[in-house]
PDBML (XML) file of the C-alpha atoms, coordinates in Angstrom:
<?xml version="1.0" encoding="UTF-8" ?>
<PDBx:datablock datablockName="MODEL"
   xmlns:PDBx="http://pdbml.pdb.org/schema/pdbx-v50.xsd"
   xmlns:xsi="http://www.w3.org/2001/XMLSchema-instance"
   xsi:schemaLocation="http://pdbml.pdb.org/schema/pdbx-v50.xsd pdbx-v50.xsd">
   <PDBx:atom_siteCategory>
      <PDBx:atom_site id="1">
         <PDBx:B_iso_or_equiv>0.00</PDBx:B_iso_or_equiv>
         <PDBx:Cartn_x>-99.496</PDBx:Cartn_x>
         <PDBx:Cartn_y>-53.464</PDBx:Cartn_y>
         <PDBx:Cartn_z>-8.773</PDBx:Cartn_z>
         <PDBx:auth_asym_id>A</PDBx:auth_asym_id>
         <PDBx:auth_atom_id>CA</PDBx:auth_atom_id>
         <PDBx:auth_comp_id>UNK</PDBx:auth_comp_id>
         <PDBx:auth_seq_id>1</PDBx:auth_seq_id>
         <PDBx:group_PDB>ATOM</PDBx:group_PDB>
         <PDBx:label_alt_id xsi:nil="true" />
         <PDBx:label_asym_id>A</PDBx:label_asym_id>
         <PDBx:label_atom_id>CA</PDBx:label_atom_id>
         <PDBx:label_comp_id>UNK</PDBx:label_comp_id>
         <PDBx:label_entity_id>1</PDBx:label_entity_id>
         <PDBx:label_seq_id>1</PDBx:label_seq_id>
         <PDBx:occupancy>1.00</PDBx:occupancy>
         <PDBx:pdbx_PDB_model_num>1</PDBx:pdbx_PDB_model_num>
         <PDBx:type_symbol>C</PDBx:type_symbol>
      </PDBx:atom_site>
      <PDBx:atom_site id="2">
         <PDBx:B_iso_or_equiv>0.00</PDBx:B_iso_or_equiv>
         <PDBx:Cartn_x>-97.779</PDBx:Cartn_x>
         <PDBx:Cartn_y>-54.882</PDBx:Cartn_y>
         <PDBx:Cartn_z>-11.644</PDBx:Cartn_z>
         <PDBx:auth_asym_id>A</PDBx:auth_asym_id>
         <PDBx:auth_atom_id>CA</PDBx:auth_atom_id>
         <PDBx:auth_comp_id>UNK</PDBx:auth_comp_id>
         <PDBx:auth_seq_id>2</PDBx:auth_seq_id>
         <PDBx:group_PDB>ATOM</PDBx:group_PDB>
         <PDBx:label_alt_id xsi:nil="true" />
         <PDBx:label_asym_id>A</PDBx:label_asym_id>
         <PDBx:label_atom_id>CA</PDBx:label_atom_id>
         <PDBx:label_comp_id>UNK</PDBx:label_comp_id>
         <PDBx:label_entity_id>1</PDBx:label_entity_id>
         <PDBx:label_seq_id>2</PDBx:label_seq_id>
         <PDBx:occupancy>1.00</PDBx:occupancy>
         <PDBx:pdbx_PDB_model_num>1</PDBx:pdbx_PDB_model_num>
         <PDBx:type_symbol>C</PDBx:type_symbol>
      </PDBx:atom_site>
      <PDBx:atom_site id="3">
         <PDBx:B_iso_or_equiv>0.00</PDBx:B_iso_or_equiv>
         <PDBx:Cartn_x>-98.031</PDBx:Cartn_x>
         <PDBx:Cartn_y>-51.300</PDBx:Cartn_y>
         <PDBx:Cartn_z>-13.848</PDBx:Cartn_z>
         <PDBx:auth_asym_id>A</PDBx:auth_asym_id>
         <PDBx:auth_atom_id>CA</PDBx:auth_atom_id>
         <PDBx:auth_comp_id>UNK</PDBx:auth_comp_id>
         <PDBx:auth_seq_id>3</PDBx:auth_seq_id>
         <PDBx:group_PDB>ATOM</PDBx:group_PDB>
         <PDBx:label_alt_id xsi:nil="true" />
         <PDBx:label_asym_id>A</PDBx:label_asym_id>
         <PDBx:label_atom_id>CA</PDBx:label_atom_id>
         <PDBx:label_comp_id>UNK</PDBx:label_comp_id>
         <PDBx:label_entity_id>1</PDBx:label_entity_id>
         <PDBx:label_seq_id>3</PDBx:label_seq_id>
         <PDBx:occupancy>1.00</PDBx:occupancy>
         <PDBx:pdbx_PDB_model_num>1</PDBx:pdbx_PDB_model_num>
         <PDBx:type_symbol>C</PDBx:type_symbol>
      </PDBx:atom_site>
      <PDBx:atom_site id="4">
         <PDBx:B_iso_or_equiv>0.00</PDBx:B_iso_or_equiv>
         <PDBx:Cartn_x>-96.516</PDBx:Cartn_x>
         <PDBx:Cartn_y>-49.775</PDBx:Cartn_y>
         <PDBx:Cartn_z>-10.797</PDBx:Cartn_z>
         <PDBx:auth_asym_id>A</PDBx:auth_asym_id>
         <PDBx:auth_atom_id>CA</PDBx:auth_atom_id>
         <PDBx:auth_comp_id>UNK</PDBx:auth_comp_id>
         <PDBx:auth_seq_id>4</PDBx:auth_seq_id>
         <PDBx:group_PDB>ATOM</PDBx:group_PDB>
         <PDBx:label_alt_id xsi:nil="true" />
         <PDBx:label_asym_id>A</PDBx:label_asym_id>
         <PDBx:label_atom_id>CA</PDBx:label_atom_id>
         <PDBx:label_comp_id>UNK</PDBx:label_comp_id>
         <PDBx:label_entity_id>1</PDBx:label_entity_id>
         <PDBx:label_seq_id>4</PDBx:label_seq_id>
         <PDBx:occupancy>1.00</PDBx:occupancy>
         <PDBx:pdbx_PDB_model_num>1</PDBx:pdbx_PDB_model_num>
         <PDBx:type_symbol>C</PDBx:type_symbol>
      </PDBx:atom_site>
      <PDBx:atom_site id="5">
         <PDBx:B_iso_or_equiv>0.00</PDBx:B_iso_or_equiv>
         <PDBx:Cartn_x>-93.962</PDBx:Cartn_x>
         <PDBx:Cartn_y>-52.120</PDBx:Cartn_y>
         <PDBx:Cartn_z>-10.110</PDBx:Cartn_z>
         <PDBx:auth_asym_id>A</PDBx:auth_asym_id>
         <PDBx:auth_atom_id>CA</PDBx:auth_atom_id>
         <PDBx:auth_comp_id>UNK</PDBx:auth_comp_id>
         <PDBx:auth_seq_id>5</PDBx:auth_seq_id>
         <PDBx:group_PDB>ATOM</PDBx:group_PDB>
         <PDBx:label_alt_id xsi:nil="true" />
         <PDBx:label_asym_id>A</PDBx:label_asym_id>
         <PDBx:label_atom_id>CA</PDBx:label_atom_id>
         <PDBx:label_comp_id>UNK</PDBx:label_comp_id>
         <PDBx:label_entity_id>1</PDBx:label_entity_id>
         <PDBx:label_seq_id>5</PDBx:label_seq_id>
         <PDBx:occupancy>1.00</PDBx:occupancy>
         <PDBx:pdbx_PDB_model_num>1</PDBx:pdbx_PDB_model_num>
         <PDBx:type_symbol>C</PDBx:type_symbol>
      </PDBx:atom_site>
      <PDBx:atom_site id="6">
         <PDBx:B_iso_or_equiv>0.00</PDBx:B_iso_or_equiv>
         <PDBx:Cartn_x>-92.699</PDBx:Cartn_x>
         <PDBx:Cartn_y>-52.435</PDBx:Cartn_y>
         <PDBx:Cartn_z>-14.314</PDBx:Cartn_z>
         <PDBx:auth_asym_id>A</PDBx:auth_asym_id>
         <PDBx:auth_atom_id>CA</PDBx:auth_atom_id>
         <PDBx:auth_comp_id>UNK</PDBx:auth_comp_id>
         <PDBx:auth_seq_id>6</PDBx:auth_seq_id>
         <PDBx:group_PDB>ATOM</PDBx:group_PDB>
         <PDBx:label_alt_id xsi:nil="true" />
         <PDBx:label_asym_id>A</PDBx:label_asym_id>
         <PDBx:label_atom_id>CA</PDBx:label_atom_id>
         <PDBx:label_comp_id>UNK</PDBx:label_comp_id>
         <PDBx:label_entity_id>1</PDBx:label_entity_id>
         <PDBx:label_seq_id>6</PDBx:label_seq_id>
         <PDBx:occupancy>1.00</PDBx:occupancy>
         <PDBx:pdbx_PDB_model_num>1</PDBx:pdbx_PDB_model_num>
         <PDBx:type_symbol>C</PDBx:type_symbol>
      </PDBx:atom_site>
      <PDBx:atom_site id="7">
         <PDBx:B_iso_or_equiv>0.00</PDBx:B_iso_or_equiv>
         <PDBx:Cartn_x>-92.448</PDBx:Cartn_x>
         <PDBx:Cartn_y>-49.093</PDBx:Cartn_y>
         <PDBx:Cartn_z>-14.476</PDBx:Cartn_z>
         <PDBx:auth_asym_id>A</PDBx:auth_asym_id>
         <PDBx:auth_atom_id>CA</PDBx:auth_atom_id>
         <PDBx:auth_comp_id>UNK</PDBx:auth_comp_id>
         <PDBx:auth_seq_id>7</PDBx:auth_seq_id>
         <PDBx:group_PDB>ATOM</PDBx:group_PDB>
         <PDBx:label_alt_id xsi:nil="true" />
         <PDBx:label_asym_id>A</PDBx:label_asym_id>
         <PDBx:label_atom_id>CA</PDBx:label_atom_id>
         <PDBx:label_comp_id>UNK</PDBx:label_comp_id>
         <PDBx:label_entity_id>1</PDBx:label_entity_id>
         <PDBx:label_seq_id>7</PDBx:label_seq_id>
         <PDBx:occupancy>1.00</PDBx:occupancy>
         <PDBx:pdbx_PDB_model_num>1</PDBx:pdbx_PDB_model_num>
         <PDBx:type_symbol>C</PDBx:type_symbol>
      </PDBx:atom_site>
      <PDBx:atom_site id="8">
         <PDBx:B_iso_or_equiv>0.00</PDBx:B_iso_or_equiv>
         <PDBx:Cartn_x>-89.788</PDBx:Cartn_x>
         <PDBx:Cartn_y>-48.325</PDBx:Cartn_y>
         <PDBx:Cartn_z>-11.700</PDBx:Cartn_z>
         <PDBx:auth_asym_id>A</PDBx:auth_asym_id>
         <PDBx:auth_atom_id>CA</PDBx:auth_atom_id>
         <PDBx:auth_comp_id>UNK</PDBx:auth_comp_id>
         <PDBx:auth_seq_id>8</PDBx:auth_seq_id>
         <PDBx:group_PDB>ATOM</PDBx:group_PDB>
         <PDBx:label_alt_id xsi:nil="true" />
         <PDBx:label_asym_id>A</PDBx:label_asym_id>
         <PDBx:label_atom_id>CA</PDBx:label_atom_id>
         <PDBx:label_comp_id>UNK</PDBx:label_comp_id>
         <PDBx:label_entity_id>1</PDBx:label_entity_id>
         <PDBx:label_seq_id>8</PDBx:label_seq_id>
         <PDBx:occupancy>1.00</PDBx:occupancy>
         <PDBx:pdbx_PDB_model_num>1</PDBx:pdbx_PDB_model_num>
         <PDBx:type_symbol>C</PDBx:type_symbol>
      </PDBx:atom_site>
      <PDBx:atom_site id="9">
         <PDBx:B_iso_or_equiv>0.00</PDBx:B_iso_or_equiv>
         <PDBx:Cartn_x>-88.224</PDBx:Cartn_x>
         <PDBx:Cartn_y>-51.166</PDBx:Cartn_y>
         <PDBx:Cartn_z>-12.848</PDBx:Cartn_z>
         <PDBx:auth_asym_id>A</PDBx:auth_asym_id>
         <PDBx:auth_atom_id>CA</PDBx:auth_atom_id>
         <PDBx:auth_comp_id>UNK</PDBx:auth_comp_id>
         <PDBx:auth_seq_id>9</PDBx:auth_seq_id>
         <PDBx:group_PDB>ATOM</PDBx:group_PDB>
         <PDBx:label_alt_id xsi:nil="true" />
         <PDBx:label_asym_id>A</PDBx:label_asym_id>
         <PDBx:label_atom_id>CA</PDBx:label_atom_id>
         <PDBx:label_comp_id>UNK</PDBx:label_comp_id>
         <PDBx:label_entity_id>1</PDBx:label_entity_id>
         <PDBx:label_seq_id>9</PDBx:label_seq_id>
         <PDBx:occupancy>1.00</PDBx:occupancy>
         <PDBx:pdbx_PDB_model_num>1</PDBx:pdbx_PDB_model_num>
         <PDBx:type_symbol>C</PDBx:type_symbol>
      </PDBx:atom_site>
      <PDBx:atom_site id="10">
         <PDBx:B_iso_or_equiv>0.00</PDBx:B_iso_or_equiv>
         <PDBx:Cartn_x>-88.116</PDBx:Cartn_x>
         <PDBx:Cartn_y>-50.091</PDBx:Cartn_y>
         <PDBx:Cartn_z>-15.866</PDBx:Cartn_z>
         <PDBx:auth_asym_id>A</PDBx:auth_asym_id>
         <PDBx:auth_atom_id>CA</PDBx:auth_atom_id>
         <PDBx:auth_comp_id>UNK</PDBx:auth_comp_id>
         <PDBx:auth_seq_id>10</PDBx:auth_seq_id>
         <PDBx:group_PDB>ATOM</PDBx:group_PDB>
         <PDBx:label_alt_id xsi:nil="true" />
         <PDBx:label_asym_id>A</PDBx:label_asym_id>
         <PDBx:label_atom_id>CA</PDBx:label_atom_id>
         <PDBx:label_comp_id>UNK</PDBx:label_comp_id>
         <PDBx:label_entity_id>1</PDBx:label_entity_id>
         <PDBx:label_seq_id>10</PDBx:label_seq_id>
         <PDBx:occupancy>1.00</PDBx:occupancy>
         <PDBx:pdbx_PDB_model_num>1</PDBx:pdbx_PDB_model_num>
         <PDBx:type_symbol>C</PDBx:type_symbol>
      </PDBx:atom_site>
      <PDBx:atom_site id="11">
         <PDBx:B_iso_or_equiv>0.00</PDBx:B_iso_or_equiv>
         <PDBx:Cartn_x>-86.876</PDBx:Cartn_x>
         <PDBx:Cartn_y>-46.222</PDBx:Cartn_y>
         <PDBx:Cartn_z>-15.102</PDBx:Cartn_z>
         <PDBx:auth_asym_id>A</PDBx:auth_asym_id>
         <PDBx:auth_atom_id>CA</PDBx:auth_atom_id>
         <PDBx:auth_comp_id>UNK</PDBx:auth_comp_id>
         <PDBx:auth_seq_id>11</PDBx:auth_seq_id>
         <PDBx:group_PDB>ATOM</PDBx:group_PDB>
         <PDBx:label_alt_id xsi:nil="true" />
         <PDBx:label_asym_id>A</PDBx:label_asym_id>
         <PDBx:label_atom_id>CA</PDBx:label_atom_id>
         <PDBx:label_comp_id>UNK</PDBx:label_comp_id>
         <PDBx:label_entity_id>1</PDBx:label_entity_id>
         <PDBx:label_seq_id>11</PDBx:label_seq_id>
         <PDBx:occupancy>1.00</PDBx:occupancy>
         <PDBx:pdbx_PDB_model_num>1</PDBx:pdbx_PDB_model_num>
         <PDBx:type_symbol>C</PDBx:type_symbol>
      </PDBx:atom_site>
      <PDBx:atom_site id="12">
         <PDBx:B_iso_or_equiv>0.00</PDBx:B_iso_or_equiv>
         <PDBx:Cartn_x>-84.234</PDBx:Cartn_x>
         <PDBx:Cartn_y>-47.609</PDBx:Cartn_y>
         <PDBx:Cartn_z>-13.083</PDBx:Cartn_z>
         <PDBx:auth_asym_id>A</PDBx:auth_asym_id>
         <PDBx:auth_atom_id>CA</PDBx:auth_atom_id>
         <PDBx:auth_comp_id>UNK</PDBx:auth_comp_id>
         <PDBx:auth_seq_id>12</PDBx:auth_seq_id>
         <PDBx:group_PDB>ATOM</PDBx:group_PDB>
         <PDBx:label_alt_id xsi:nil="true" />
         <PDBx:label_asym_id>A</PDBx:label_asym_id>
         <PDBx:label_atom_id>CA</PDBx:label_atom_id>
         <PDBx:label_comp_id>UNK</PDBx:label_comp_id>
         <PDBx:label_entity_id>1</PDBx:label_entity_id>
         <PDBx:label_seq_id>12</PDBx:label_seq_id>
         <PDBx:occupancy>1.00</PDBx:occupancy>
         <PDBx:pdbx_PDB_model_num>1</PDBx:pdbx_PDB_model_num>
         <PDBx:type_symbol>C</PDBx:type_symbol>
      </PDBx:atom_site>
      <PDBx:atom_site id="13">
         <PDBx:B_iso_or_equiv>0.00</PDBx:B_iso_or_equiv>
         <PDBx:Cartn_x>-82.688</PDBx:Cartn_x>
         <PDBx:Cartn_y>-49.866</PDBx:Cartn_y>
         <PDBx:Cartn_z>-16.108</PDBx:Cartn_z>
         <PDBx:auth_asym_id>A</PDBx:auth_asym_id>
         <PDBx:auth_atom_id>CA</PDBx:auth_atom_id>
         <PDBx:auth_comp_id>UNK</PDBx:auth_comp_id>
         <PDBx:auth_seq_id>13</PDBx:auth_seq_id>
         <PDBx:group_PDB>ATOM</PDBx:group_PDB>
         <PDBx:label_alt_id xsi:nil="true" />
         <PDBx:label_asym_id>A</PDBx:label_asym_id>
         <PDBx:label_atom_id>CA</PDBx:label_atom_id>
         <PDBx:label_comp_id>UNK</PDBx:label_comp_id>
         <PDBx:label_entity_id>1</PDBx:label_entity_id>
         <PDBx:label_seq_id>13</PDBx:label_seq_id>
         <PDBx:occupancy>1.00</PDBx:occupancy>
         <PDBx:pdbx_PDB_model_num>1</PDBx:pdbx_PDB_model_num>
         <PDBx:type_symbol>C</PDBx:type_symbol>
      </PDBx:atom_site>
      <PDBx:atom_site id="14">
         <PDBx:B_iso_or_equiv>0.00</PDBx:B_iso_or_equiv>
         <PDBx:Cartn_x>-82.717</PDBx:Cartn_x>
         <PDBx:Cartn_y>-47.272</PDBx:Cartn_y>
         <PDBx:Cartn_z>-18.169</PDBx:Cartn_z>
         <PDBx:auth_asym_id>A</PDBx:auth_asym_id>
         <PDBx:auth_atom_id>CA</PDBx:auth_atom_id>
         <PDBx:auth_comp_id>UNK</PDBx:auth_comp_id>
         <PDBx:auth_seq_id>14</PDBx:auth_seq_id>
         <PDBx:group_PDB>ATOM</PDBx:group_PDB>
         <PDBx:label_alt_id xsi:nil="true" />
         <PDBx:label_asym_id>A</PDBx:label_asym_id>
         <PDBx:label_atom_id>CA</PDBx:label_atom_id>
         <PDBx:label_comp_id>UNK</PDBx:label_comp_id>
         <PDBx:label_entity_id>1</PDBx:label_entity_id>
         <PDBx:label_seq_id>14</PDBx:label_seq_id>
         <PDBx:occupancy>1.00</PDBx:occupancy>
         <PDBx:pdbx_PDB_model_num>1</PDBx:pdbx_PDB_model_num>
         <PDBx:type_symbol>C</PDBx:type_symbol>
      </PDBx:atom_site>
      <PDBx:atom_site id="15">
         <PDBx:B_iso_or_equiv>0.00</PDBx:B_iso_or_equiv>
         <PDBx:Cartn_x>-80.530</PDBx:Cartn_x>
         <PDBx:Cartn_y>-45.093</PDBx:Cartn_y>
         <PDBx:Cartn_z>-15.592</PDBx:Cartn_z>
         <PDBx:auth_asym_id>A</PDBx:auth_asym_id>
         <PDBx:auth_atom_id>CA</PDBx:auth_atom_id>
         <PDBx:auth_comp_id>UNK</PDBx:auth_comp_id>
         <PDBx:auth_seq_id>15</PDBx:auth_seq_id>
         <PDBx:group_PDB>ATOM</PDBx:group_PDB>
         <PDBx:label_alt_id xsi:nil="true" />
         <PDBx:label_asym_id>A</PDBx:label_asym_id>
         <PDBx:label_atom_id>CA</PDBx:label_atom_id>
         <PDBx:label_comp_id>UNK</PDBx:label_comp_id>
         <PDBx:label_entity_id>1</PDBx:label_entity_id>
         <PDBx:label_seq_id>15</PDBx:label_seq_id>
         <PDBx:occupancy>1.00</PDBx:occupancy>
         <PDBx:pdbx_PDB_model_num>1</PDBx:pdbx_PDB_model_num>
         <PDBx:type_symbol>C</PDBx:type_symbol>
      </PDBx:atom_site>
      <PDBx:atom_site id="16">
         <PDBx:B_iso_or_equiv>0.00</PDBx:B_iso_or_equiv>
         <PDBx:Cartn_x>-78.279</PDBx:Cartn_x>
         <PDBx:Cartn_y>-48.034</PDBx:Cartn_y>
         <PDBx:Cartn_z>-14.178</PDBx:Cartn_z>
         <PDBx:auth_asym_id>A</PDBx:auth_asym_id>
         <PDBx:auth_atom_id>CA</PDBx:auth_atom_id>
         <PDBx:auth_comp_id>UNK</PDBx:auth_comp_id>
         <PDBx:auth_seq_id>16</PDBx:auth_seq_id>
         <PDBx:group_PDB>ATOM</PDBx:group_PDB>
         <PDBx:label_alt_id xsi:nil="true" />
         <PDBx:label_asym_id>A</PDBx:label_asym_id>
         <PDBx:label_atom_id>CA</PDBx:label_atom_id>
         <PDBx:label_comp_id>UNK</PDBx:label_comp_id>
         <PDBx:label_entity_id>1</PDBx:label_entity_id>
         <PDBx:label_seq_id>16</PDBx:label_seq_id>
         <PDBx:occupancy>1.00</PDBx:occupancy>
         <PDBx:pdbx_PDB_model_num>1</PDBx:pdbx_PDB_model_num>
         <PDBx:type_symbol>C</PDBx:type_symbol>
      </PDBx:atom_site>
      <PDBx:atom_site id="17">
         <PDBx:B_iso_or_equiv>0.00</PDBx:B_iso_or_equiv>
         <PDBx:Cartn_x>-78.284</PDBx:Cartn_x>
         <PDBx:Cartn_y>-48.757</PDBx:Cartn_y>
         <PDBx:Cartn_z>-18.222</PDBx:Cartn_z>
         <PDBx:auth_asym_id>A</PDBx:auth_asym_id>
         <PDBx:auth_atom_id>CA</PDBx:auth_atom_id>
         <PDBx:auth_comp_id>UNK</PDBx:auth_comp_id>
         <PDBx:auth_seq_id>17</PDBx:auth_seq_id>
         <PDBx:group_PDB>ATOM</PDBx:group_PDB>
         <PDBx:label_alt_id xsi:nil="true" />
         <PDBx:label_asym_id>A</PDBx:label_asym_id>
         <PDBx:label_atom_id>CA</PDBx:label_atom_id>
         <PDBx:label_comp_id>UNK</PDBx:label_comp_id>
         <PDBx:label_entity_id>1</PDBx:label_entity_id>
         <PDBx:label_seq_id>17</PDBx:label_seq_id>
         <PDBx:occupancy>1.00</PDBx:occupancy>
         <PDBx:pdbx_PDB_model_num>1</PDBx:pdbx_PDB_model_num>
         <PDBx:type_symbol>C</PDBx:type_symbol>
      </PDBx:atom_site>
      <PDBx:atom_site id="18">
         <PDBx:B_iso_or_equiv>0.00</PDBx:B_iso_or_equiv>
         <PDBx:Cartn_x>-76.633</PDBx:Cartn_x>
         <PDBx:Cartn_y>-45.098</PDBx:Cartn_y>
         <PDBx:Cartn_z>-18.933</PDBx:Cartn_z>
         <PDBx:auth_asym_id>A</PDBx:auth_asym_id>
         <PDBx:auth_atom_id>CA</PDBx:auth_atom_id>
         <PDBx:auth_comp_id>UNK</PDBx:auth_comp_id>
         <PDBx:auth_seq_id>18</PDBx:auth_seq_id>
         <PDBx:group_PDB>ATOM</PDBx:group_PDB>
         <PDBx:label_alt_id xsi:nil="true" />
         <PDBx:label_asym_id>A</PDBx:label_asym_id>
         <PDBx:label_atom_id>CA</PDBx:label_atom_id>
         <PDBx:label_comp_id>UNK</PDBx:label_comp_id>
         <PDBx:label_entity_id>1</PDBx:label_entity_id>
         <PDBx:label_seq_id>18</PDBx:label_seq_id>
         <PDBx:occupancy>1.00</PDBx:occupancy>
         <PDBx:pdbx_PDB_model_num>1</PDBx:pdbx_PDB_model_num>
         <PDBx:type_symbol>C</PDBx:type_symbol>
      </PDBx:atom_site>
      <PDBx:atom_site id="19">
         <PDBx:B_iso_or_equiv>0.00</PDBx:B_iso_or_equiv>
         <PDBx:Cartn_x>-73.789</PDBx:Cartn_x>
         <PDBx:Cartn_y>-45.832</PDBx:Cartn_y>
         <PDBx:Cartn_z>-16.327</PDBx:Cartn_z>
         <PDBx:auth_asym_id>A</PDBx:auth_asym_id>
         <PDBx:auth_atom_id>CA</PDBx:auth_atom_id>
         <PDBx:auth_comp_id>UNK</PDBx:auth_comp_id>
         <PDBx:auth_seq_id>19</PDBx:auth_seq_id>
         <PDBx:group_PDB>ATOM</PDBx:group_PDB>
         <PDBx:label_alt_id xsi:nil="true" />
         <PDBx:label_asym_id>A</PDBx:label_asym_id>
         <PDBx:label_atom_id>CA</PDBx:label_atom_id>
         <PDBx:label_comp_id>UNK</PDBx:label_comp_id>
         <PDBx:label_entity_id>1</PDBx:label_entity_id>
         <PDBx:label_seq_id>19</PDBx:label_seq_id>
         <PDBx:occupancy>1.00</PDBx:occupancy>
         <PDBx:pdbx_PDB_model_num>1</PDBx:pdbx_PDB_model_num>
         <PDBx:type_symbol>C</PDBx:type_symbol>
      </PDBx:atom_site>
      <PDBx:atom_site id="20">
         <PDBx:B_iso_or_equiv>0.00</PDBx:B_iso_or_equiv>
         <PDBx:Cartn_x>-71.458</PDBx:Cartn_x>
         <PDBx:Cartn_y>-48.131</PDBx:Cartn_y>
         <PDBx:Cartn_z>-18.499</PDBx:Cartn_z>
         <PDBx:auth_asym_id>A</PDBx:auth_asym_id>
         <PDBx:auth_atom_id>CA</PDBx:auth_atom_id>
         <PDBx:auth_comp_id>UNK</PDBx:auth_comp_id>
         <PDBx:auth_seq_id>20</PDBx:auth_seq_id>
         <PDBx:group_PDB>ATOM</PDBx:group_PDB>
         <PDBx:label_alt_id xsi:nil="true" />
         <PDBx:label_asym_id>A</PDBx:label_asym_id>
         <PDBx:label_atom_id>CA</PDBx:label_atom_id>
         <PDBx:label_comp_id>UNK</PDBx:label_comp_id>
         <PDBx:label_entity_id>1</PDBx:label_entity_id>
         <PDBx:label_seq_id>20</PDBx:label_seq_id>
         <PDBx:occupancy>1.00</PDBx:occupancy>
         <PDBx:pdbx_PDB_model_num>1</PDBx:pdbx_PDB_model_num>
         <PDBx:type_symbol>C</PDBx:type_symbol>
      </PDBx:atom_site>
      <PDBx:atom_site id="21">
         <PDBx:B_iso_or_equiv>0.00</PDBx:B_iso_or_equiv>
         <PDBx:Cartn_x>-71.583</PDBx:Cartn_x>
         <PDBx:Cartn_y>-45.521</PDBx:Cartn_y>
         <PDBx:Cartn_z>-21.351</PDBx:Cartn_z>
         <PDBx:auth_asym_id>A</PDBx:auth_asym_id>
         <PDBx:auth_atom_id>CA</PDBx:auth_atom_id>
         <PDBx:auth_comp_id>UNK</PDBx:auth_comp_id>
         <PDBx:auth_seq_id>21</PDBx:auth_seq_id>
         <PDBx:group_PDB>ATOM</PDBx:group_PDB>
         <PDBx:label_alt_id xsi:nil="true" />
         <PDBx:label_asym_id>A</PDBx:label_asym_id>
         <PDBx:label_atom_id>CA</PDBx:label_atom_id>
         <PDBx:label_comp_id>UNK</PDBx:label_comp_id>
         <PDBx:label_entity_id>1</PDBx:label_entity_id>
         <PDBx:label_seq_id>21</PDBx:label_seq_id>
         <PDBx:occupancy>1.00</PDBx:occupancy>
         <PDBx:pdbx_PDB_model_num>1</PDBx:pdbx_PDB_model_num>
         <PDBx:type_symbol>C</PDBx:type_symbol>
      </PDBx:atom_site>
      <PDBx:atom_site id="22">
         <PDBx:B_iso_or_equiv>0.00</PDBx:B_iso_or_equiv>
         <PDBx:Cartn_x>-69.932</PDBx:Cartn_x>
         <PDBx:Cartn_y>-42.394</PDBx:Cartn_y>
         <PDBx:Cartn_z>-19.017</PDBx:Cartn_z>
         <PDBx:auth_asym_id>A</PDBx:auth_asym_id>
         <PDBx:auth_atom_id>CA</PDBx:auth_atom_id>
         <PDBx:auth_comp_id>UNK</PDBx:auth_comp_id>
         <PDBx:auth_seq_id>22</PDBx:auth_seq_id>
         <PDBx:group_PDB>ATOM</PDBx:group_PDB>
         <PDBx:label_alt_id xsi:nil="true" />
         <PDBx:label_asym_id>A</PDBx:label_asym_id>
         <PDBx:label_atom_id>CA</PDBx:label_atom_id>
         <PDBx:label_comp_id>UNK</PDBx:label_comp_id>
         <PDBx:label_entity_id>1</PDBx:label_entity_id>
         <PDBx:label_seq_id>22</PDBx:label_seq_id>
         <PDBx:occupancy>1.00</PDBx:occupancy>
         <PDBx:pdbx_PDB_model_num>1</PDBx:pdbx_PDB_model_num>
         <PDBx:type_symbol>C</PDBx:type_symbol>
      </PDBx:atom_site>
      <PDBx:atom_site id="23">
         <PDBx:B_iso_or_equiv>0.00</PDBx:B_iso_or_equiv>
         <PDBx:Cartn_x>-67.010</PDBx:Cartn_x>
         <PDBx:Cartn_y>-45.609</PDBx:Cartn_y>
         <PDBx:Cartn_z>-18.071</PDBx:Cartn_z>
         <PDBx:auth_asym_id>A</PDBx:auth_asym_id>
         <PDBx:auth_atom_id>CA</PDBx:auth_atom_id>
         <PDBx:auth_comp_id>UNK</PDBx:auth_comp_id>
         <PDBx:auth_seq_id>23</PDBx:auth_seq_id>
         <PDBx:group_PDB>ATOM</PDBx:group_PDB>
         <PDBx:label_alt_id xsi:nil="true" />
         <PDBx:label_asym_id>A</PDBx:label_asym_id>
         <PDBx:label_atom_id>CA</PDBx:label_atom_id>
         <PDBx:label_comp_id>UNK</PDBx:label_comp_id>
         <PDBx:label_entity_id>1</PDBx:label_entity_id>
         <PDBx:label_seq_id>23</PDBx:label_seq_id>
         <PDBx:occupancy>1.00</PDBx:occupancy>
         <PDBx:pdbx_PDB_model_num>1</PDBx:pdbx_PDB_model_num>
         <PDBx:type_symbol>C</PDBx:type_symbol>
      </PDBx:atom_site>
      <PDBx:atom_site id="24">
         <PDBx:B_iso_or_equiv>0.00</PDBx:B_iso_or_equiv>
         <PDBx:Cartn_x>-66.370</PDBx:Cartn_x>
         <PDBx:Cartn_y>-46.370</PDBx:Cartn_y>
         <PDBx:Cartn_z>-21.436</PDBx:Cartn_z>
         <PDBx:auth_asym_id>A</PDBx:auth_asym_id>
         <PDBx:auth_atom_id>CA</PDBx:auth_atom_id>
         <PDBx:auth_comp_id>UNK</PDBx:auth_comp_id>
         <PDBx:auth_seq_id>24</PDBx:auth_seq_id>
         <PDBx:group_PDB>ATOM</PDBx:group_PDB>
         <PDBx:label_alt_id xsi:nil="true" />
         <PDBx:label_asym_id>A</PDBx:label_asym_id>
         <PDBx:label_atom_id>CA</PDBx:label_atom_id>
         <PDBx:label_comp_id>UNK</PDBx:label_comp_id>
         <PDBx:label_entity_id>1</PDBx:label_entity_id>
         <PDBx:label_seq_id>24</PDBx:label_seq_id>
         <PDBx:occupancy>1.00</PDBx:occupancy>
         <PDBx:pdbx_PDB_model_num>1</PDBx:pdbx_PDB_model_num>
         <PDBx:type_symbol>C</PDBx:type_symbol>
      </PDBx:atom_site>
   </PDBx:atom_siteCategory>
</PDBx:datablock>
């Protein structure tokens, strides 16, 4: 389930990804 599994990977970069902006 490799479409499955890429894109909740992917989702959850792009959140953990928004993090370091609200720190700086």
């Amino acid at each position: 389930r490799a479409r499955t599994a890429w894109t909740a990977l992917a989702t959850a970069v792009l959140l953990l990804s928004l993090l370091p902006v609200f720190a700086e």
